[in-house]
Protein backbone atom coordinates (compact mmCIF):
# COMPACT_ATOMS: atom_id res chain seq x y z
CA UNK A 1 122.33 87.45 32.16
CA UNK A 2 121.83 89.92 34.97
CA UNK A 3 125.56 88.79 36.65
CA UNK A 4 126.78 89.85 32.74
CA UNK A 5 124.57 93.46 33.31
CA UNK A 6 125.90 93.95 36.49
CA UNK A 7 129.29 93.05 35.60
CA UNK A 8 129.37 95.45 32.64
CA UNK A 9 128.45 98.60 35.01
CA UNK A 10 131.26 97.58 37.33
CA UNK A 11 133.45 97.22 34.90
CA UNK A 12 132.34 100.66 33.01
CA UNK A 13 132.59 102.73 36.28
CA UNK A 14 135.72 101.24 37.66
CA UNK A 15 133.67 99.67 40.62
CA UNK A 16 135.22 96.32 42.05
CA UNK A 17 133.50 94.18 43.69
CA UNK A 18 136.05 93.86 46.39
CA UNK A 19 135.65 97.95 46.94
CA UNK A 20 133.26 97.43 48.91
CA UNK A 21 133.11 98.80 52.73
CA UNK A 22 131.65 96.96 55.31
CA UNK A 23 129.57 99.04 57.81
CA UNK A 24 131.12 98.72 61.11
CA UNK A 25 129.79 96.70 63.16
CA UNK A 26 129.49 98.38 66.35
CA UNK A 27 127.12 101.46 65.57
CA UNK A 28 124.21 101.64 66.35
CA UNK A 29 121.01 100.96 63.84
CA UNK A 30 119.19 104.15 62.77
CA UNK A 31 115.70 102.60 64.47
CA UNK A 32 117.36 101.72 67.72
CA UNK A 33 118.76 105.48 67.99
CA UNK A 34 115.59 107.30 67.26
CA UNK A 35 113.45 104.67 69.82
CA UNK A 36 116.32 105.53 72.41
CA UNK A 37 115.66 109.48 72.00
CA UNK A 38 112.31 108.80 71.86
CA UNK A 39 112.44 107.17 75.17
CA UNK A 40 114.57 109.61 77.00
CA UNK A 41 112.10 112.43 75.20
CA UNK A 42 108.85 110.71 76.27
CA UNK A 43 110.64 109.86 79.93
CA UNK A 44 111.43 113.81 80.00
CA UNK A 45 107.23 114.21 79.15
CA UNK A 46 106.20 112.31 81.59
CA UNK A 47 108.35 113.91 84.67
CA UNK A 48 107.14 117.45 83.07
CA UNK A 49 103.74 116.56 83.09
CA UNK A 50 103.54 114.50 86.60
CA UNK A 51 105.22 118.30 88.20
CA UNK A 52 102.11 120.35 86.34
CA UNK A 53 99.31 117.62 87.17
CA UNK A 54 100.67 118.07 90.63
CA UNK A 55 100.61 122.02 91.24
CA UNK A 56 97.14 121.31 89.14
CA UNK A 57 95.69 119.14 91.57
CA UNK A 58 96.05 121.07 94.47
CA UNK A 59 94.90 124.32 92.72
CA UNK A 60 92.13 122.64 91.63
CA UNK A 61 91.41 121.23 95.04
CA UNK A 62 91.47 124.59 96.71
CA UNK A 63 89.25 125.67 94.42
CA UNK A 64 86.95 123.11 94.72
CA UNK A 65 87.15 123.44 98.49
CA UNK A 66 86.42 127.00 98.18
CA UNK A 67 83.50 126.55 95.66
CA UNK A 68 81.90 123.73 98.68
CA UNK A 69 82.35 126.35 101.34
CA UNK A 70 80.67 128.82 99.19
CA UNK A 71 77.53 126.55 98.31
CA UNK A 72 77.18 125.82 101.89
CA UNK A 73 77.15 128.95 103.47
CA UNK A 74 80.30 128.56 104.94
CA UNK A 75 82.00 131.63 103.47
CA UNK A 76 80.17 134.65 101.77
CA UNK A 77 80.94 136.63 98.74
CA UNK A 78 82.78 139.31 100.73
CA UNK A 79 84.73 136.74 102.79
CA UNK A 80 86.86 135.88 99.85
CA UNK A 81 89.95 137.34 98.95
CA UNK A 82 90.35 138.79 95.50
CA UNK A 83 92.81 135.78 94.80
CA UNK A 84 90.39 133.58 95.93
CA UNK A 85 87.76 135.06 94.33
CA UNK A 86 89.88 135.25 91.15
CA UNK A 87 90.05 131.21 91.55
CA UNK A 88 86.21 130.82 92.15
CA UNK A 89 85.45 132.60 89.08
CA UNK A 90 87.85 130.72 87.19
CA UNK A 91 86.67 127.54 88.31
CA UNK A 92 83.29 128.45 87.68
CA UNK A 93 84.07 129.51 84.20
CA UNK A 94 85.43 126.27 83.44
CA UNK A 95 82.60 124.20 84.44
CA UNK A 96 80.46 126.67 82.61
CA UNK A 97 82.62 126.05 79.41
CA UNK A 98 82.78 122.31 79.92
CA UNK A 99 78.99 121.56 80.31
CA UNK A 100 78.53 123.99 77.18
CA UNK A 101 80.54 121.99 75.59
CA UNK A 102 79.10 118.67 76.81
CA UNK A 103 75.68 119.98 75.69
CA UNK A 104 77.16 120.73 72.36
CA UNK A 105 78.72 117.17 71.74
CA UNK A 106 75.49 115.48 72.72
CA UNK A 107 73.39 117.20 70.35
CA UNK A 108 75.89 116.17 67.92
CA UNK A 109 75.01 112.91 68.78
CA UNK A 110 71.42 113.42 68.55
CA UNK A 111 71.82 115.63 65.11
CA UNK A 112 73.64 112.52 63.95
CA UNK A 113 71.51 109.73 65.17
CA UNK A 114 68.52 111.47 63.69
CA UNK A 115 70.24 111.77 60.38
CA UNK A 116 70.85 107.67 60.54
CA UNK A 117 67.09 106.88 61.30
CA UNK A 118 65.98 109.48 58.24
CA UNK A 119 68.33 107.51 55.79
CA UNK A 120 67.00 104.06 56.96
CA UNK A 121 63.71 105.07 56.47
């Protein structure tokens, strides 16, 4: 019955069967393209963000380097270049932020925990 159906529309919009095209058979499929640019695009991530982790690093190290000399008495306040004072303060900010933030997450947790052991009782 549904050959008869099918038939009918073919026949009503001048549609053969033999009309047909065949998809060539050497392209590409639409999946394999977009994991190949995703490849290349991810590949292209990576280098970018192996260049910036590496001018990172040794910021950061100089920084940290600077921040040991300064706890130990090894350099003074008015030692430092304004660069490297710039960097200090910078570094220090950042570890301010982070353990603000830290202490923020954890009592989170602790809001949260509390808030489970108030419903089970």
């Amino acid at each position: 019955m549904i050959e008869k159906i099918k038939e009918f529309f073919r026949n009503l919009f001048g549609i053969n069967s033999q009309s047909y095209l065949e998809a060539p058979k050497n392209v590409m499929p639409q999946n394999e393209i977009l994991h190949t640019n995703n490849m290349e695009s991810q590949n292209k991530y990576n280098e970018f963000q192996e260049q910036i982790k590496i001018i990172t690093d040794q910021e950061k190290e100089k920084a940290l380097k600077l921040q040991n000399d300064y706890k130990a008495g090894v350099i003074e306040e008015e030692d430092l270049s304004n660069e490297d004072f710039d960097i200090l303060s910078n570094l220090y900010e950042s570890q301010i932020k982070n353990t603000k933030q830290s202490i923020e997450d954890y009592r989170k947790k602790i809001l949260n925990i509390q808030t489970k052991l108030a419903q089970n009782n």
